[in-house]
Protein backbone atom coordinates (compact mmCIF):
# COMPACT_ATOMS: atom_id res chain seq x y z
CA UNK A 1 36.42 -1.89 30.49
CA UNK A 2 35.28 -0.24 27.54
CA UNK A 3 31.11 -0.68 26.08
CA UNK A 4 30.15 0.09 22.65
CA UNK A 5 27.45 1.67 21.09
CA UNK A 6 26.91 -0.17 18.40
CA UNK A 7 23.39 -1.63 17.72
CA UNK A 8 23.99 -3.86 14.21
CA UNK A 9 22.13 -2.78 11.36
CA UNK A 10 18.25 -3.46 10.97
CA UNK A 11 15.90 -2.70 8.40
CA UNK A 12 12.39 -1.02 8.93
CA UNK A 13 8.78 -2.45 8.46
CA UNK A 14 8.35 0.03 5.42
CA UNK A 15 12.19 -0.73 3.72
CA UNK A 16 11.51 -4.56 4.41
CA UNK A 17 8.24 -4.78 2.38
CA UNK A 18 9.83 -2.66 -0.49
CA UNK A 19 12.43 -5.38 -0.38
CA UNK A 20 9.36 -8.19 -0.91
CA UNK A 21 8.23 -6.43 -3.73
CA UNK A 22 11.21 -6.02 -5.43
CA UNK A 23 11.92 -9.75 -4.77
CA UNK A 24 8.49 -10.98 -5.67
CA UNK A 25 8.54 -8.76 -9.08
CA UNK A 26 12.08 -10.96 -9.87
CA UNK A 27 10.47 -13.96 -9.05
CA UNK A 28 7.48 -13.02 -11.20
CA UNK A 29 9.35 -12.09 -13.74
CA UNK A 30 11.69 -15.06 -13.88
CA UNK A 31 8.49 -17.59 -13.64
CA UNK A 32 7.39 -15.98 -16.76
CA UNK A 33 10.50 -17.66 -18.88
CA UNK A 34 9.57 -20.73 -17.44
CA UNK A 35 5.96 -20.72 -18.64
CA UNK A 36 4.88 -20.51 -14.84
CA UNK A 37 2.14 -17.97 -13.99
CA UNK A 38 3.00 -17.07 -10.41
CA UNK A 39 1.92 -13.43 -10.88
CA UNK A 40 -1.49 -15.24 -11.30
CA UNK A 41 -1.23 -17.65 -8.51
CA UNK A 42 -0.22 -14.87 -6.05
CA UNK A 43 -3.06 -12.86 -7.67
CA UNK A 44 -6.47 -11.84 -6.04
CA UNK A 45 -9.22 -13.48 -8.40
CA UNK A 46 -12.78 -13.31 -6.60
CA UNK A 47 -13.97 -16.87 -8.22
CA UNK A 48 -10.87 -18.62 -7.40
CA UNK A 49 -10.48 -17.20 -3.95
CA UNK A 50 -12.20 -19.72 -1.91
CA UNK A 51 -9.08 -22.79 -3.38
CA UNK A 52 -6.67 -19.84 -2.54
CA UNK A 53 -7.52 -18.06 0.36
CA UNK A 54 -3.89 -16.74 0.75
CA UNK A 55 -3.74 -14.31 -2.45
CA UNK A 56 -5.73 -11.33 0.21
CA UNK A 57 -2.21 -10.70 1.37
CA UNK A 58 -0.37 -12.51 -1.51
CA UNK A 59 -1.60 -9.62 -4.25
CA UNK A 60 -0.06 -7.27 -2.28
CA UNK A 61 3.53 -8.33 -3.43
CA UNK A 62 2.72 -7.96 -6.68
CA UNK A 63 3.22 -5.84 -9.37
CA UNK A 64 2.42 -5.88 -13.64
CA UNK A 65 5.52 -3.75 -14.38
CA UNK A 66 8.22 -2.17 -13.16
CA UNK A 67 6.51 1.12 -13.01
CA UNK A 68 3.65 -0.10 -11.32
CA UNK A 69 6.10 -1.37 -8.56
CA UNK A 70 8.65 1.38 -8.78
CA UNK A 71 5.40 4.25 -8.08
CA UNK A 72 3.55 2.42 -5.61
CA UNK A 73 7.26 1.67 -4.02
CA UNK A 74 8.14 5.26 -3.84
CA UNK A 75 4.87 5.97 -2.26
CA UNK A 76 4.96 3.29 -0.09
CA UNK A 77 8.62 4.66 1.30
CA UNK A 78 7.36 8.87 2.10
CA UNK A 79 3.94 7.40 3.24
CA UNK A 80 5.22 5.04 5.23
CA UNK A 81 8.37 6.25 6.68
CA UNK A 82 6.26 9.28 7.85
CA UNK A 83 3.64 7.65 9.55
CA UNK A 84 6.14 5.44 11.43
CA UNK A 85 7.75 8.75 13.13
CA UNK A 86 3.67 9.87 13.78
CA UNK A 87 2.71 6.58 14.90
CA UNK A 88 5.28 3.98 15.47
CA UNK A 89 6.35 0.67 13.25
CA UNK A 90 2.76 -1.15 14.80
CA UNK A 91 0.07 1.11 13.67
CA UNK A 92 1.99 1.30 10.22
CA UNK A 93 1.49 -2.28 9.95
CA UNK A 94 -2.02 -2.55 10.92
CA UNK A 95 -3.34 0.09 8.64
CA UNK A 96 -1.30 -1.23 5.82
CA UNK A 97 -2.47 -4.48 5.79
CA UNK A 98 -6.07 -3.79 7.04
CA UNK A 99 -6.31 -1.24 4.17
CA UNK A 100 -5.38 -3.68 1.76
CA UNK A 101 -7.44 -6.52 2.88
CA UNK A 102 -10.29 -4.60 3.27
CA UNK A 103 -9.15 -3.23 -0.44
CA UNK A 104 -9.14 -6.47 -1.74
CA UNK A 105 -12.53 -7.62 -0.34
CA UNK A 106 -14.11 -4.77 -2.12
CA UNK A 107 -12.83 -5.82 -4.94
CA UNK A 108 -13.93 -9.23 -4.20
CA UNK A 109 -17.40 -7.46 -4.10
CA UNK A 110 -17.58 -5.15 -6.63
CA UNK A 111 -15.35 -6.59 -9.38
CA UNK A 112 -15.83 -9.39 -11.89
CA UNK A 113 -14.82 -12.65 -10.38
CA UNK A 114 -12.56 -13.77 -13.11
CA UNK A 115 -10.32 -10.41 -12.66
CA UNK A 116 -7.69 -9.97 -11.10
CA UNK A 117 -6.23 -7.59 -8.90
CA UNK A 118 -2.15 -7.24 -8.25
CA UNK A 119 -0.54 -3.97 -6.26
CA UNK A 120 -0.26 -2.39 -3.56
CA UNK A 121 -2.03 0.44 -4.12
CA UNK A 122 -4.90 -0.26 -1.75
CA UNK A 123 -2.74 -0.54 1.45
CA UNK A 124 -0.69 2.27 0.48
CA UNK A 125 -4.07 4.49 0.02
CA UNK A 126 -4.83 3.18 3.65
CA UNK A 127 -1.39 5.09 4.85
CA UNK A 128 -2.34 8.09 2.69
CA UNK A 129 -6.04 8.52 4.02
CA UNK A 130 -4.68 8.17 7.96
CA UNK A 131 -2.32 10.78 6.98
CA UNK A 132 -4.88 12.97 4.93
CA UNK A 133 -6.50 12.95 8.75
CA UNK A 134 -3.93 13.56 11.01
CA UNK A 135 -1.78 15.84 8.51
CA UNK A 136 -4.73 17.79 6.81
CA UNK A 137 -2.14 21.09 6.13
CA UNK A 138 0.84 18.79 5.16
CA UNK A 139 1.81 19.53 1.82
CA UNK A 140 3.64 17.44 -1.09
CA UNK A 141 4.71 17.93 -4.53
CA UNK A 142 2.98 15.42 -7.39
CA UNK A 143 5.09 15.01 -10.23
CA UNK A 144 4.55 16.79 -12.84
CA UNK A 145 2.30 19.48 -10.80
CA UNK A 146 5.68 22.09 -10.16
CA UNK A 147 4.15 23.96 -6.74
CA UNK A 148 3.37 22.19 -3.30
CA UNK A 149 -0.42 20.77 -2.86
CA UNK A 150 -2.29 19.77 0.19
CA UNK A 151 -2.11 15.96 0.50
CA UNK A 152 -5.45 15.57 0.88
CA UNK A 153 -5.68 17.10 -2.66
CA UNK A 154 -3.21 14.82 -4.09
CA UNK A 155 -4.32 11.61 -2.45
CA UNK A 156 -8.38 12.39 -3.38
CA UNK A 157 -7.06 13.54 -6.85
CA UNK A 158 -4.99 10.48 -7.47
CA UNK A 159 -7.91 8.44 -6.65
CA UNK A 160 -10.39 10.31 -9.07
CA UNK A 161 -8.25 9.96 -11.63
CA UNK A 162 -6.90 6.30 -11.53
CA UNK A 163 -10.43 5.47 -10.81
CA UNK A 164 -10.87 6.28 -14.31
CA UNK A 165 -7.83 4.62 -16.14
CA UNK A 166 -8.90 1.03 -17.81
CA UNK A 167 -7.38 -2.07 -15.97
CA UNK A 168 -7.03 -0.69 -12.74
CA UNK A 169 -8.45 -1.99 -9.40
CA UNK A 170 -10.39 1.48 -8.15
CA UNK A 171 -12.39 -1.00 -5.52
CA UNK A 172 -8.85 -1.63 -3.84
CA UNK A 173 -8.45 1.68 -3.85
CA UNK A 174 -11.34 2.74 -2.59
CA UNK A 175 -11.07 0.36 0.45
CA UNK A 176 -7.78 1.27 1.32
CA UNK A 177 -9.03 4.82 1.47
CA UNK A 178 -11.97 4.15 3.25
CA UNK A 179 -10.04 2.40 5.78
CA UNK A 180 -7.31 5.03 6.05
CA UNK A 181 -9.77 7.98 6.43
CA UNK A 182 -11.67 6.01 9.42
CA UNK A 183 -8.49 4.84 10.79
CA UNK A 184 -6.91 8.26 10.92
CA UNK A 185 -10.39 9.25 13.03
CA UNK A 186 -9.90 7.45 15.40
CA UNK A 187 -6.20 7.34 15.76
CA UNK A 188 -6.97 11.49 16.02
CA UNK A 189 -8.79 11.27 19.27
CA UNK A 190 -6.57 9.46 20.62
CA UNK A 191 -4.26 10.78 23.35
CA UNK A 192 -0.59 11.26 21.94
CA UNK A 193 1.95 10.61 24.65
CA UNK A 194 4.43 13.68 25.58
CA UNK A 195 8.02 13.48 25.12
């Protein structure tokens, strides 16, 4: 009798949300020949929120250009593929989309209610705060900065300077961070098992 080893192929939390993106920027894109604002429907706007409840976890599918999805993509994929191996597929999850939410109620908050806020950016700050925490001497290399910097430095940095940049969601981002920083706390005092 012989057994095999072979498991089928699967794809991970963090490659499986890329994919969503990538399908929901199509989509988004295709709906825009056809007159149909879905980008808007799927949107986070704070006045309309209460007839659409669903666009807290909607917005975070979508994107206003390719190279807002392609950066916050990329990001998504070393953020998120590390924490996995730190923390395992669940936590990854959690603090993704409790970053974002809490993100997106911020900007619910702080924002005007007729914006609106698309991206992923405030999950995806979520990921880089808990890793700011738990990795404080990890260091990364931000295009076009040539030498290695602390990620703590790049993640506070990127968020000082989007913050600044017009059309951009910085209460998202803030959330996300918050949550991430917090979230990396306590996961830090937690007892790690031993292999």
């Amino acid at each position: 009798m012989r057994s095999s080893s072979y498991r089928g192929f699967s794809l991970s939390p963090v490659l499986i949300i890329i994919i969503i993106n990538f399908l929901v920027y199509i989509a988004t894109i295709a709906a825009t020949f056809l007159d149909y604002p879905l980008a808007l429907l799927l949107g986070l706007q704070p006045a309309s929120f209460l007839q659409r409840p669903w666009t807290i976890v909607t917005n975070l599918f979508v994107h206003g250009s390719i190279w807002h999805m392609l950066f916050n993509m990329l990001t998504l994929y070393f953020f998120g593929s590390y924490l996995t191996r730190l923390l395992g597929t669940r936590i990854l999850l959690i603090v993704y989309f409790l970053g974002g939410i809490l993100g997106n109620i911020l900007f619910m908050l702080l924002a005007s209610p007729f914006s609106v806020a698309i991206g992923a950016s405030g999950a995806i700050f979520a990921l880089g705060g808990v890793l700011t925490v738990l990795t404080p001497k990890l260091r990364v290399i931000v295009f076009p900065i040539p030498v290695p910097i602390p990620l703590w430095a790049a993640i506070i940095g990127g968020f000082l300077i989007m913050s600044f940049l017009p059309n951009i969601a910085w209460q998202g981002h803030l959330g996300g961070l918050v949550l991430g920083l917090i979230a990396g706390l306590l996961l830090r005092r937690r007892p790690r098992p031993l292999y």
